[in-house]
PDB file of N, CA and C in Angstrom:
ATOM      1  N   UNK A   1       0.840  -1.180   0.000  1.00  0.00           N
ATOM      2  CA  UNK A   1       0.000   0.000   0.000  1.00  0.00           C
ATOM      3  C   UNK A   1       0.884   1.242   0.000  1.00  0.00           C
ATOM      4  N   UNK A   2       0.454   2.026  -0.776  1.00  0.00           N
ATOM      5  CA  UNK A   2       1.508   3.473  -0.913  1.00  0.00           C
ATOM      6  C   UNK A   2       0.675   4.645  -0.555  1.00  0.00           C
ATOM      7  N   UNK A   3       1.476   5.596   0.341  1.00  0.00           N
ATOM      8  CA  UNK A   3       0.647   6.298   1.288  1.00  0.00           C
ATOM      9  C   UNK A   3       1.510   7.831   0.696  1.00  0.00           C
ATOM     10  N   UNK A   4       1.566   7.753  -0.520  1.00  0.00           N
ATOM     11  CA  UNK A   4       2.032   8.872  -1.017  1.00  0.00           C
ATOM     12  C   UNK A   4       1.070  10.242  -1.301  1.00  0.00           C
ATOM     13  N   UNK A   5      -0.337   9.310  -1.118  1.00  0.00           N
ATOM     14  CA  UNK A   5      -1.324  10.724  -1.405  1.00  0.00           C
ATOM     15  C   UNK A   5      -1.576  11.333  -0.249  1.00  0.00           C
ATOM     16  N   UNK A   6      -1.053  10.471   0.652  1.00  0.00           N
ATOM     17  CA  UNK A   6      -1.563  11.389   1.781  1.00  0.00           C
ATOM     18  C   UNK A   6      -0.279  12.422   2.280  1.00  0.00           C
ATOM     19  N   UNK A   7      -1.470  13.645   2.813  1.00  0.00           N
ATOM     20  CA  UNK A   7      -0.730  15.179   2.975  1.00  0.00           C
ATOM     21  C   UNK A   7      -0.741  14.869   4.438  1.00  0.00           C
ATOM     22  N   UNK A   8       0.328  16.109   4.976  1.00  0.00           N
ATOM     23  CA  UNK A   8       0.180  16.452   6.123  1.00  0.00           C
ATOM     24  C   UNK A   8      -0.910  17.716   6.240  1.00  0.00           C
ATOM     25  N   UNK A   9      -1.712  17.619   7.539  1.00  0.00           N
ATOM     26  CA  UNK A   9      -2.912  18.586   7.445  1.00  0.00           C
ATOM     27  C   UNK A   9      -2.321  20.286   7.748  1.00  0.00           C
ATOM     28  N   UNK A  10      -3.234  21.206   6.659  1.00  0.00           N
ATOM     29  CA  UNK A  10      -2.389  22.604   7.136  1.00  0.00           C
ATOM     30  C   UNK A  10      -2.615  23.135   8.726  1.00  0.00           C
ATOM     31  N   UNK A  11      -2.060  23.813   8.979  1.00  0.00           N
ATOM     32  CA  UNK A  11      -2.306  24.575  10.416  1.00  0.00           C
ATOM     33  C   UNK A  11      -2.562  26.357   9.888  1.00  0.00           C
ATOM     34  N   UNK A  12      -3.460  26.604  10.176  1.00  0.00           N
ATOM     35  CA  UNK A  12      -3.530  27.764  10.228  1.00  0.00           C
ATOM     36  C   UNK A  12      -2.511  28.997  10.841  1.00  0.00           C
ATOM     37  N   UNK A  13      -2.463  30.174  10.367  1.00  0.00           N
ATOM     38  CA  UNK A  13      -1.181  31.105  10.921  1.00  0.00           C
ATOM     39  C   UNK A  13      -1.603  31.464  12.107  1.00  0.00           C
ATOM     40  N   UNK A  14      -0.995  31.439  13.473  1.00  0.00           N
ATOM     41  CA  UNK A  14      -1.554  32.095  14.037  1.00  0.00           C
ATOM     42  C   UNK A  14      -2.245  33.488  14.693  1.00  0.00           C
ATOM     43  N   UNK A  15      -1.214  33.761  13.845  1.00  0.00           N
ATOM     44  CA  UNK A  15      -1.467  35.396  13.621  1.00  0.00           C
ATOM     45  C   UNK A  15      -2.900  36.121  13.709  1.00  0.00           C
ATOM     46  N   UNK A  16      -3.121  37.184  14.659  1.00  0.00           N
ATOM     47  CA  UNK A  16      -4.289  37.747  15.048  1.00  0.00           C
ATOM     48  C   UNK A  16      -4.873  38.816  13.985  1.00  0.00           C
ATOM     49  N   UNK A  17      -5.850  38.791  13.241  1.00  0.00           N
ATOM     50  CA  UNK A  17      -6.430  40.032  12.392  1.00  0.00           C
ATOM     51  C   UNK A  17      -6.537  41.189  13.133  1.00  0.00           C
ATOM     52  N   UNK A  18      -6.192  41.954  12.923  1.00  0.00           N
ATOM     53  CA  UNK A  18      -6.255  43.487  12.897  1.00  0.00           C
ATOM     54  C   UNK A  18      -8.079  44.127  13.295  1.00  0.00           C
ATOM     55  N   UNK A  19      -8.662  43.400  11.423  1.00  0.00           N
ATOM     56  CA  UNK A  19      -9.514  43.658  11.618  1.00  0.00           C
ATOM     57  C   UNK A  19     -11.125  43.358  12.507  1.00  0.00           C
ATOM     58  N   UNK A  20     -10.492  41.861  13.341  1.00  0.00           N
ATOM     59  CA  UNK A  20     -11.488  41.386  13.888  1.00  0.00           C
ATOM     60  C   UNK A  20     -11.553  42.379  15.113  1.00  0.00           C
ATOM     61  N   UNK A  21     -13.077  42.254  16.035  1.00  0.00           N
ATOM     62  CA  UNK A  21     -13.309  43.048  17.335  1.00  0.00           C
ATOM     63  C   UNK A  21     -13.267  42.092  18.405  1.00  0.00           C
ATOM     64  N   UNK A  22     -13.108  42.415  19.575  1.00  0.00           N
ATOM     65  CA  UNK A  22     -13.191  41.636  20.830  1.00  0.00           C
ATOM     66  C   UNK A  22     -14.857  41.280  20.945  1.00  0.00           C
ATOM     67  N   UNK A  23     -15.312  40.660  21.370  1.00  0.00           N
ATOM     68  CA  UNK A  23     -17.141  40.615  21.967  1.00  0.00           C
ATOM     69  C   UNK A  23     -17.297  40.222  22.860  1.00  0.00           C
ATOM     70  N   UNK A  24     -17.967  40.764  24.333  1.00  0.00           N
ATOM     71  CA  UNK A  24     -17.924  40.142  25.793  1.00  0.00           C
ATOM     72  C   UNK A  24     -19.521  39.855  25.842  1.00  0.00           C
ATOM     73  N   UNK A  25     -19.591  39.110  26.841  1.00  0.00           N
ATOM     74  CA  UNK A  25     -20.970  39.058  26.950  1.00  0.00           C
ATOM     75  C   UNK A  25     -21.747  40.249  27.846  1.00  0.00           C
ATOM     76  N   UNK A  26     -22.340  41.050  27.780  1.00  0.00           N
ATOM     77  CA  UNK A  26     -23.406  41.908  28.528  1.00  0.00           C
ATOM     78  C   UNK A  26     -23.255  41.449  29.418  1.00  0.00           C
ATOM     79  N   UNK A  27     -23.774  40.213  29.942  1.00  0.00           N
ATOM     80  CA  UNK A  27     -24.576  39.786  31.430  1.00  0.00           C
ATOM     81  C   UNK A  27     -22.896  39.516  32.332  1.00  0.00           C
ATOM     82  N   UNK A  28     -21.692  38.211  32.139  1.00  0.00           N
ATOM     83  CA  UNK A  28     -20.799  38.266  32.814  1.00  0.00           C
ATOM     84  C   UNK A  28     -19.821  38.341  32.353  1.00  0.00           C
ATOM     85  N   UNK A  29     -19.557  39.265  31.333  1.00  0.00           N
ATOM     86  CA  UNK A  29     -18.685  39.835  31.128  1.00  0.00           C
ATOM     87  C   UNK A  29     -17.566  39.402  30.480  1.00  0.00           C
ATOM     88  N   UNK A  30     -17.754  37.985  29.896  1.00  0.00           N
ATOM     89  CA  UNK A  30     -16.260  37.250  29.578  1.00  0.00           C
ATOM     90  C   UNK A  30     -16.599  37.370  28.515  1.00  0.00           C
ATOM     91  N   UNK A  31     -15.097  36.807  27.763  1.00  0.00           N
ATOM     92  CA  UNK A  31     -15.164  37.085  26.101  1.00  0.00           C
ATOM     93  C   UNK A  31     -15.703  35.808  25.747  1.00  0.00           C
ATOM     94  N   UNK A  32     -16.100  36.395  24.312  1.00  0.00           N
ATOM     95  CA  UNK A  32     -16.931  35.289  23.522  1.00  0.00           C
ATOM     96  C   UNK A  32     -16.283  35.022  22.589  1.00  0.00           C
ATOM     97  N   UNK A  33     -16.065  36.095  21.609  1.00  0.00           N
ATOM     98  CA  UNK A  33     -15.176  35.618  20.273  1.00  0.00           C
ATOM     99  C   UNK A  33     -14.661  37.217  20.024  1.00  0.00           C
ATOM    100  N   UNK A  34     -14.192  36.889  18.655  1.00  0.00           N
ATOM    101  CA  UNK A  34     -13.362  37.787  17.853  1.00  0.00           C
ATOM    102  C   UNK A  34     -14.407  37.885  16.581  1.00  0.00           C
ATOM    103  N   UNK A  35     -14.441  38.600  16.018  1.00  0.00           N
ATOM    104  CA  UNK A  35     -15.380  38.706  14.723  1.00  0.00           C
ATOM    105  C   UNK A  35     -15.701  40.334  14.264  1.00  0.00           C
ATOM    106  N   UNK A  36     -16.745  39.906  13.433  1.00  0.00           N
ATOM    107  CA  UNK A  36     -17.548  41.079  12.993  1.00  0.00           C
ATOM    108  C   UNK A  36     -18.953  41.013  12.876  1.00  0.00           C
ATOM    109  N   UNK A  37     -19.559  41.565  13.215  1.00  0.00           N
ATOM    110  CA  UNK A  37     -20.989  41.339  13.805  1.00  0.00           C
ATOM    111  C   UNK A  37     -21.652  42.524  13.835  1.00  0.00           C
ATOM    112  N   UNK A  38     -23.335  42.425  13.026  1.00  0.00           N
ATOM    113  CA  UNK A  38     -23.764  43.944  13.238  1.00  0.00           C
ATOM    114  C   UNK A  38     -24.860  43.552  14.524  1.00  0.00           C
ATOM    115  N   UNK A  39     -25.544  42.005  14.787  1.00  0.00           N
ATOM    116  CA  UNK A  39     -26.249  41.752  15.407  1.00  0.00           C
ATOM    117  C   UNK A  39     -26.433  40.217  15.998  1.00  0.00           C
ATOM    118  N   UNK A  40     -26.540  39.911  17.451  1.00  0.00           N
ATOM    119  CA  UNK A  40     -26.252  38.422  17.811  1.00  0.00           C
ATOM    120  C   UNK A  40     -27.141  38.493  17.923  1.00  0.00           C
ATOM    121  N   UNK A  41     -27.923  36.600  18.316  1.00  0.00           N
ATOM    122  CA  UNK A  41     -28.540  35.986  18.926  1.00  0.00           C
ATOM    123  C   UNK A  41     -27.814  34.924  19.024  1.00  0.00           C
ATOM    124  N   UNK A  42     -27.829  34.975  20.701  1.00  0.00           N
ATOM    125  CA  UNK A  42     -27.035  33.446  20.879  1.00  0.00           C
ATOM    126  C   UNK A  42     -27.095  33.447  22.444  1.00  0.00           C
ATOM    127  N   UNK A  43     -26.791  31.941  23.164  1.00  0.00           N
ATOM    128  CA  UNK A  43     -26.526  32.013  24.284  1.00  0.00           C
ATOM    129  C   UNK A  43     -25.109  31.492  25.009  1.00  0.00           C
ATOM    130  N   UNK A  44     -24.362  33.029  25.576  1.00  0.00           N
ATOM    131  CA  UNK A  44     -23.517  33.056  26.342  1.00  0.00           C
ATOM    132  C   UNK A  44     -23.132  31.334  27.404  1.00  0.00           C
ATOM    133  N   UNK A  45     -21.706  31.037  26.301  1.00  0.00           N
ATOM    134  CA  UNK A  45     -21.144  29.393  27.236  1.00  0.00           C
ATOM    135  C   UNK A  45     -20.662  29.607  28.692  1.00  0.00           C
ATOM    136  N   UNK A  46     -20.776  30.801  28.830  1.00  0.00           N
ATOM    137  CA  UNK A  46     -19.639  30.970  30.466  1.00  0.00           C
ATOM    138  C   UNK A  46     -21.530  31.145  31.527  1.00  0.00           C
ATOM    139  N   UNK A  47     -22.094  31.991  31.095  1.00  0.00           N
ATOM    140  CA  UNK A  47     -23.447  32.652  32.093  1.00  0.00           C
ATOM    141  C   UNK A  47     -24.671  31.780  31.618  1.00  0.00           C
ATOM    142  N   UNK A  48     -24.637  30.694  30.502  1.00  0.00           N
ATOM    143  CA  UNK A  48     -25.867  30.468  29.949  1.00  0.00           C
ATOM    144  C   UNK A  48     -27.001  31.445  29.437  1.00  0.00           C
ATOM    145  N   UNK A  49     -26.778  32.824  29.631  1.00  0.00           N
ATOM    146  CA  UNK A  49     -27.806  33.517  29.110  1.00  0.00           C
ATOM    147  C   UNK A  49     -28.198  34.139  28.034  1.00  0.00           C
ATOM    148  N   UNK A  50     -29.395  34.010  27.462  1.00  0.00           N
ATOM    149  CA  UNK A  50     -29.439  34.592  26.239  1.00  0.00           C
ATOM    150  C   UNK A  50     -28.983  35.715  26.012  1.00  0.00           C
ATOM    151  N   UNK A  51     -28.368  36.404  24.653  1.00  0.00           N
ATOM    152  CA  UNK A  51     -27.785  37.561  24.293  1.00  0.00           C
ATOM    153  C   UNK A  51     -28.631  37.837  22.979  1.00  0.00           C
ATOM    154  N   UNK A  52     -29.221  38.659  23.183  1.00  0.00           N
ATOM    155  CA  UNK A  52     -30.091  39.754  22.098  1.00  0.00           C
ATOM    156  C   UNK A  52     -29.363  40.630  21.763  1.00  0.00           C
ATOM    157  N   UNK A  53     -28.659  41.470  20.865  1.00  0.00           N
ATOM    158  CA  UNK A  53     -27.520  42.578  21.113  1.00  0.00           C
ATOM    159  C   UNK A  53     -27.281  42.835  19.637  1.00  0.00           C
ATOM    160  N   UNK A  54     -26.736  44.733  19.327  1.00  0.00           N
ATOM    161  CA  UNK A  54     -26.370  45.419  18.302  1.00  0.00           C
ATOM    162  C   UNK A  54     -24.957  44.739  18.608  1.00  0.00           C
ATOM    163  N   UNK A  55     -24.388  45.308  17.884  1.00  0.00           N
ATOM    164  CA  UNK A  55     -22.499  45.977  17.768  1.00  0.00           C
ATOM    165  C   UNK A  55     -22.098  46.603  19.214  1.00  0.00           C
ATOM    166  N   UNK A  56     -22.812  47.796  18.658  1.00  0.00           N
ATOM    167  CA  UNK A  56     -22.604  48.709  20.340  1.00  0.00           C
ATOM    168  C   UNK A  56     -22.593  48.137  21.637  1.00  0.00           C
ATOM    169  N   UNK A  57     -23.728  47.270  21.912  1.00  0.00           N
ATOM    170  CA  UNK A  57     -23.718  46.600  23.234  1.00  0.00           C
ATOM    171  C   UNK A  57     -22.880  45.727  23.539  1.00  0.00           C
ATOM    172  N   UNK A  58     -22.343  45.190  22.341  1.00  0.00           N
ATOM    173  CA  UNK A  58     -21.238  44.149  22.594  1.00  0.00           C
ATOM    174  C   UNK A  58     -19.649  44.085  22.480  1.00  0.00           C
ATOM    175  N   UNK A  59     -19.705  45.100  21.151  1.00  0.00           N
ATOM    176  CA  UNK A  59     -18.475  45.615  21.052  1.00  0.00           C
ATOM    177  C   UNK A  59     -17.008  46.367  22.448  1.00  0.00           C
ATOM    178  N   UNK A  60     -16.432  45.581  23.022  1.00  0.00           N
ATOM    179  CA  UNK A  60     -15.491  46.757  24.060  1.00  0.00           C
ATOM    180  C   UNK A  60     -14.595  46.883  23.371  1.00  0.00           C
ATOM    181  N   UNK A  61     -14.184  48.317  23.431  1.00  0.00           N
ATOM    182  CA  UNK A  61     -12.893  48.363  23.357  1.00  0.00           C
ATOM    183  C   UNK A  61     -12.110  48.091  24.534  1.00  0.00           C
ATOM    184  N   UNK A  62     -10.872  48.699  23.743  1.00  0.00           N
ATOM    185  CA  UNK A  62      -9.338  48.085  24.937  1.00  0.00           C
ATOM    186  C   UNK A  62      -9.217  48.935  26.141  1.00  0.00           C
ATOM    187  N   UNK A  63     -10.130  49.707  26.650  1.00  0.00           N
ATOM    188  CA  UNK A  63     -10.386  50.054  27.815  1.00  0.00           C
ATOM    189  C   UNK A  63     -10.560  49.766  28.764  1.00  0.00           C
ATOM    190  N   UNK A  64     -10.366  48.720  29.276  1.00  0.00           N
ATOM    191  CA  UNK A  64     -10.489  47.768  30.441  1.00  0.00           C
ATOM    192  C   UNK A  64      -9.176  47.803  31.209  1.00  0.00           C
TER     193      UNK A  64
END
């Protein structure tokens, strides 16, 4: 058997985008992801609680 077709799998760069934003959750406060987003629905893995939310409400900057 010849195992010549098989690749090694890529790894992504790790390198951080520029253009992605931080997103915390409203209710406790921990981060959620990195992205771009004009509007969620989803529920927060750290508080379980639902998140209804613009940009604005979710968006922090590096002010912390």
């Amino acid at each position: 058997m010849n195992n010549s077709n098989v690749t090694e799998p890529m790894i992504p760069p790790m390198e951080s985008n520029p253009d992605l934003k931080d997103y915390h959750c409203p209710h406790c406060d921990k981060f959620l992801f990195k992205g771009n987003v004009q509007r969620l629905n989803m529920v927060c893995h750290h508080c379980q609680k639902l998140i209804t939310a613009d940009e604005d409400e979710l968006f922090q900057r590096d002010s912390r």
